[in-house]
N, C-alpha and C. Protein backbone atom coordinates (compact mmCIF):
# COMPACT_ATOMS: atom_id res chain seq x y z
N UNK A 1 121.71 145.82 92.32
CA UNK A 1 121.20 145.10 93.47
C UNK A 1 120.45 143.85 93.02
N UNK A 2 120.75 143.15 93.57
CA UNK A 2 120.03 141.82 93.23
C UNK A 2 118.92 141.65 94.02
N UNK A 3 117.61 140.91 93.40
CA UNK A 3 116.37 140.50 94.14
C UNK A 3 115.82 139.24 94.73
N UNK A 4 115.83 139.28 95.97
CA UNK A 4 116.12 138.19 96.58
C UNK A 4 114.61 137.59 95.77
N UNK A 5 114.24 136.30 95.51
CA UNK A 5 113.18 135.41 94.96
C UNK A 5 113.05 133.87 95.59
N UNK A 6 113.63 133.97 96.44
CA UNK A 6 113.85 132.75 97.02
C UNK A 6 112.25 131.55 97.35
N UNK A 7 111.12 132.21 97.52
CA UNK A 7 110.03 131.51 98.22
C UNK A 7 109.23 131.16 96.80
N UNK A 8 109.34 132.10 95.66
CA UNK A 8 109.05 131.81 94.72
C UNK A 8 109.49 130.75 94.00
N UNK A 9 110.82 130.68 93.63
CA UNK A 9 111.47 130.21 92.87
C UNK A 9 111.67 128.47 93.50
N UNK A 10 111.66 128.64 94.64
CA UNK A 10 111.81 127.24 95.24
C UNK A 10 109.65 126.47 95.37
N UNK A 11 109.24 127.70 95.30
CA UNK A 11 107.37 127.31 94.81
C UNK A 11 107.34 126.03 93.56
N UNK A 12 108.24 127.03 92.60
CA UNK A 12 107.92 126.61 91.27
C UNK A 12 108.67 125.32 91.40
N UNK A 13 109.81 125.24 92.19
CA UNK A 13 110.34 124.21 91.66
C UNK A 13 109.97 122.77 91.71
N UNK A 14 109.34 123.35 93.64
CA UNK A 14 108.10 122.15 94.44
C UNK A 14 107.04 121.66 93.17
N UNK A 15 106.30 122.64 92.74
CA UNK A 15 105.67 122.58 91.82
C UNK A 15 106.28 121.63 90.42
N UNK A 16 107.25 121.78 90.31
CA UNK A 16 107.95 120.99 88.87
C UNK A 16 108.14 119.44 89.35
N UNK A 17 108.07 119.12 90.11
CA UNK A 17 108.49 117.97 91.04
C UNK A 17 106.78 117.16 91.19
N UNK A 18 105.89 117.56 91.29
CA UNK A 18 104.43 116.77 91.32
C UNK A 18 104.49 115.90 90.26
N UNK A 19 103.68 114.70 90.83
CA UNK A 19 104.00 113.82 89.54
C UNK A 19 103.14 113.73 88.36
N UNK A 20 102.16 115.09 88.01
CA UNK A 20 101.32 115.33 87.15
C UNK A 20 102.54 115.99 85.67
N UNK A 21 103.35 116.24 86.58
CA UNK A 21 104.59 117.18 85.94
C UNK A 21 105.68 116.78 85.41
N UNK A 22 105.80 115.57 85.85
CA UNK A 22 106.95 114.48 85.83
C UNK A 22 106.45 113.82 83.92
N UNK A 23 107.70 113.31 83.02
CA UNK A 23 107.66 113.29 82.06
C UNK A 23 106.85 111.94 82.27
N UNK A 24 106.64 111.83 80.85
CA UNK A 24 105.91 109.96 80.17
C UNK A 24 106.95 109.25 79.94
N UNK A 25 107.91 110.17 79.14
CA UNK A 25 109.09 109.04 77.95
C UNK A 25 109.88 109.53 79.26
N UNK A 26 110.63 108.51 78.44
CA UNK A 26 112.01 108.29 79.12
C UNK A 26 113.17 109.46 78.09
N UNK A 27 113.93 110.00 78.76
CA UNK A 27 114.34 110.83 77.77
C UNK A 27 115.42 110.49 76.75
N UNK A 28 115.75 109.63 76.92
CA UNK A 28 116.75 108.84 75.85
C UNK A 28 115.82 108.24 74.84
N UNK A 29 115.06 107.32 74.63
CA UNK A 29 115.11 106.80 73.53
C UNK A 29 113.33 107.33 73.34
N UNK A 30 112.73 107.79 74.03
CA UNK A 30 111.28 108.11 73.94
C UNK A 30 110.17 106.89 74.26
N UNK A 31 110.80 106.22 74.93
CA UNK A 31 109.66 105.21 74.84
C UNK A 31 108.66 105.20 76.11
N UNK A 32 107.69 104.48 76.07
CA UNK A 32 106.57 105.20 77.04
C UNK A 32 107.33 104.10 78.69
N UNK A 33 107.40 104.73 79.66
CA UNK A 33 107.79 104.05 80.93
C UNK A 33 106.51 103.44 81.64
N UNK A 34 105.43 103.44 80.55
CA UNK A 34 104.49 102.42 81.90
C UNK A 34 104.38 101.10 80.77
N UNK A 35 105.22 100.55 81.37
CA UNK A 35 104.68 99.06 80.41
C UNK A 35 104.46 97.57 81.14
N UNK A 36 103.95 96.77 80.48
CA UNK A 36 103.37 95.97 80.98
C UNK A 36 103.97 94.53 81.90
N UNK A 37 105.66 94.35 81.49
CA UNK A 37 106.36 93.48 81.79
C UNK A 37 107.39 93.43 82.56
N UNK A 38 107.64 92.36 83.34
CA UNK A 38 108.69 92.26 84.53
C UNK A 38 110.18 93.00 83.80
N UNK A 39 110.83 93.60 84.80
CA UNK A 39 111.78 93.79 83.95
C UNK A 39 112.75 92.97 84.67
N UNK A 40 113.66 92.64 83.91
CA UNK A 40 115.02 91.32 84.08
C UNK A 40 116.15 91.85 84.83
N UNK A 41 116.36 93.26 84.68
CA UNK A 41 117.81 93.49 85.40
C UNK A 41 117.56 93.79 87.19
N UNK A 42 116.62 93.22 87.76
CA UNK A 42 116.29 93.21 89.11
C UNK A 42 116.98 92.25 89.90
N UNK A 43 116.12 92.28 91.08
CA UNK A 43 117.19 91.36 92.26
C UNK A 43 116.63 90.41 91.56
N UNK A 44 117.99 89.15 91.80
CA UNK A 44 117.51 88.01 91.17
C UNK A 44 117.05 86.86 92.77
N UNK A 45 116.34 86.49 93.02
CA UNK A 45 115.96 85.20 94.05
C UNK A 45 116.77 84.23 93.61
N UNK A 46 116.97 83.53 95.47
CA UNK A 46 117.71 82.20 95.62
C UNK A 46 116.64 81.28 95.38
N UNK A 47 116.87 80.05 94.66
CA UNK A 47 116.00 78.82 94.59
C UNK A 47 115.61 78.01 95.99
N UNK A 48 114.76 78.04 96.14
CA UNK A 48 114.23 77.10 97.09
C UNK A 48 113.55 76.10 96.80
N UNK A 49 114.08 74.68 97.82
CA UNK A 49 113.95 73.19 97.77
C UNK A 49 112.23 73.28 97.71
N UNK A 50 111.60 72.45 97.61
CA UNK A 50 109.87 72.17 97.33
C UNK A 50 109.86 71.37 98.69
N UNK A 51 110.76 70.98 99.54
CA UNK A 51 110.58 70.58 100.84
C UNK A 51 110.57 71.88 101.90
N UNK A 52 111.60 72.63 101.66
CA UNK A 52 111.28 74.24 102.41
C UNK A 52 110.07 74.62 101.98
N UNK A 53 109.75 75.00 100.98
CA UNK A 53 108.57 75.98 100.41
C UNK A 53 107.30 74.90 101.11
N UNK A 54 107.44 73.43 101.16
CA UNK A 54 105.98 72.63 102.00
C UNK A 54 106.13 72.75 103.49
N UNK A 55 107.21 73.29 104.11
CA UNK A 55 107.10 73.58 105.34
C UNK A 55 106.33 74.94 105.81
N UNK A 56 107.11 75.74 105.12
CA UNK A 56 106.79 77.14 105.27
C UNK A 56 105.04 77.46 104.69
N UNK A 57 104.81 76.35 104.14
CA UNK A 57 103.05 76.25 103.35
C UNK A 57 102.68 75.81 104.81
N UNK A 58 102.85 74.82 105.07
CA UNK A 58 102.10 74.03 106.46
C UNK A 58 102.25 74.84 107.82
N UNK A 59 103.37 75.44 108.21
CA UNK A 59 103.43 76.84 108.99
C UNK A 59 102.63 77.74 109.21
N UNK A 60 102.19 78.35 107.60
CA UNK A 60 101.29 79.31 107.68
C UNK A 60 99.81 78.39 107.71
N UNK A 61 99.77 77.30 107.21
CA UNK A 61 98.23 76.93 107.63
C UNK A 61 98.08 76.36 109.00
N UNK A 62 99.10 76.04 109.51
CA UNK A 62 98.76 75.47 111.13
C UNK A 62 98.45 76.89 111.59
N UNK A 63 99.42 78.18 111.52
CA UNK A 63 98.81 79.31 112.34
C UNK A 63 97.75 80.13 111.69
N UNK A 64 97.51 79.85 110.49
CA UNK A 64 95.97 80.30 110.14
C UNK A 64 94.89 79.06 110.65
N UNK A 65 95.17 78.03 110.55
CA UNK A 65 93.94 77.49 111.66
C UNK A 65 93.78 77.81 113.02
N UNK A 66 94.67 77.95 113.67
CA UNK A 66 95.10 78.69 115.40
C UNK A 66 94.04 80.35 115.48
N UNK A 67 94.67 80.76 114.49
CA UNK A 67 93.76 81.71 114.47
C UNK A 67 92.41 82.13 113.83
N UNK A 68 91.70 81.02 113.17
CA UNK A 68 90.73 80.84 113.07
C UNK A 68 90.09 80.62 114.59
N UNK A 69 90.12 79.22 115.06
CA UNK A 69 90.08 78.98 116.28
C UNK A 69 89.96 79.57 117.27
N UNK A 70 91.05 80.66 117.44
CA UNK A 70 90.10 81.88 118.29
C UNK A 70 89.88 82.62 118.17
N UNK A 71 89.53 83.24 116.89
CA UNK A 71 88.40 83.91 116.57
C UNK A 71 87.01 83.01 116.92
N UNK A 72 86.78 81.94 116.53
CA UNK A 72 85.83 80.95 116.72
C UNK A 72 85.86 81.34 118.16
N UNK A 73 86.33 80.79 119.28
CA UNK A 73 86.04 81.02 120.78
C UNK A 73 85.81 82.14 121.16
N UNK A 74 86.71 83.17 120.80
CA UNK A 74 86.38 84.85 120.63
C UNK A 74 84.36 85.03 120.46
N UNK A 75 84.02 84.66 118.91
CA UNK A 75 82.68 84.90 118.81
C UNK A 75 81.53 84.10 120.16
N UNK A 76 82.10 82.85 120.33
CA UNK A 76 81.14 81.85 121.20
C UNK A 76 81.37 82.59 122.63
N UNK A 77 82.07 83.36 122.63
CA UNK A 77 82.44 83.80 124.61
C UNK A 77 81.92 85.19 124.02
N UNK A 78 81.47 85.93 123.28
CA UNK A 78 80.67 86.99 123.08
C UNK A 78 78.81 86.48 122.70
N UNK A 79 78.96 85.57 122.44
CA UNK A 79 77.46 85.19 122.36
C UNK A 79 76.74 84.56 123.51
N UNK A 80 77.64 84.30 124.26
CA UNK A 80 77.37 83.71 125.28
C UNK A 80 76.92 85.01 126.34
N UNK A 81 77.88 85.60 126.36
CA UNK A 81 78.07 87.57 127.26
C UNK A 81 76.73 87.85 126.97
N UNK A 82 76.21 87.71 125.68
CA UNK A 82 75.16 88.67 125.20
C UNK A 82 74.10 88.12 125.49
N UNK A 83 73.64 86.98 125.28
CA UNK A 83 72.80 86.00 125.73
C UNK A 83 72.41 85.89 127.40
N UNK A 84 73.44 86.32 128.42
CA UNK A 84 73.60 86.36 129.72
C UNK A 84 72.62 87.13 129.82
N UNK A 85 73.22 88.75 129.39
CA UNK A 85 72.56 89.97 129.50
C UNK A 85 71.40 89.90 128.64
N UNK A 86 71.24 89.32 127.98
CA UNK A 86 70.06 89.84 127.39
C UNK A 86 68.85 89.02 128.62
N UNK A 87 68.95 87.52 129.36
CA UNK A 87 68.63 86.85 130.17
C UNK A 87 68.15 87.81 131.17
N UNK A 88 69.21 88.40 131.73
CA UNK A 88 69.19 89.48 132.86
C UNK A 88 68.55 90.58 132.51
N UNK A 89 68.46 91.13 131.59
CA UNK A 89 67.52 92.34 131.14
C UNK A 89 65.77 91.94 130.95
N UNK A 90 65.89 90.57 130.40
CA UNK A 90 64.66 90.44 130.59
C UNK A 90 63.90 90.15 132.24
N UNK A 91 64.92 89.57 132.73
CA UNK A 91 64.37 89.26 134.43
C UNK A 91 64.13 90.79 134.85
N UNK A 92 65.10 91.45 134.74
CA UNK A 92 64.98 92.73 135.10
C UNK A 92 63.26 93.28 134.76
N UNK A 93 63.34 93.61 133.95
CA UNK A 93 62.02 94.60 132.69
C UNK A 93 60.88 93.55 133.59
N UNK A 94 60.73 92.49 133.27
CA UNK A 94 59.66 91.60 133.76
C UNK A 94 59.08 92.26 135.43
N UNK A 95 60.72 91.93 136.32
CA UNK A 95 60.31 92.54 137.58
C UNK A 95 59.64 93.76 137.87
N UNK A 96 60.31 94.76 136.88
CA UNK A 96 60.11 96.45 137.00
C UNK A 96 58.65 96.50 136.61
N UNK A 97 57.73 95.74 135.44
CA UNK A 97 56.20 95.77 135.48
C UNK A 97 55.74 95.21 135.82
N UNK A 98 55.73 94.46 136.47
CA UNK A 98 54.97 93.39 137.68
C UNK A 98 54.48 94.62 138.57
């Protein structure tokens, strides 16, 4: 009769798979896989003109100034809110001890 082991055996295997568990070398030649340099056989990039790449520069700074900007109005229309109420709280408090 055979013994079923199934919850175990698939435990250990979960277990063999963590990456505390996972090797250093590479198993062919032993050498260590964390190293320090680009490696070459990757996707290679298309060249782009220095007239694209100054558009796409000025793009992102026109909409990072935009959104500076309202953040800027954002803060001034909350200081303003707060300043209201704080106005009104004091009229308030003033009236209530009179």
């Amino acid at each position: 009769m055979a013994v079923d082991r199934g919850p175990k055996n698939l435990h250990e295997h979960n277990k063999s798979l963590l990456y505390s568990n996972r090797p250093k070398f590479k198993e062919d030649i032993r050498d260590n896989i964390y190293v320090d340099r680009f490696r070459e056989d990757g996707i290679m990039f298309s060249k782009v003109t220095e007239e694209d790449l100054q558009k796409v520069l000025a793009k992102i700074r026109m909409n990072a100034r935009k959104e500076f900007f309202r953040q800027l109005k954002m803060l001034a229309v909350s200081i303003l809110i707060t300043i209201l109420i704080l106005i009104y709280l004091k009229d308030y408090l003033d009236q209530s001890f009179v």
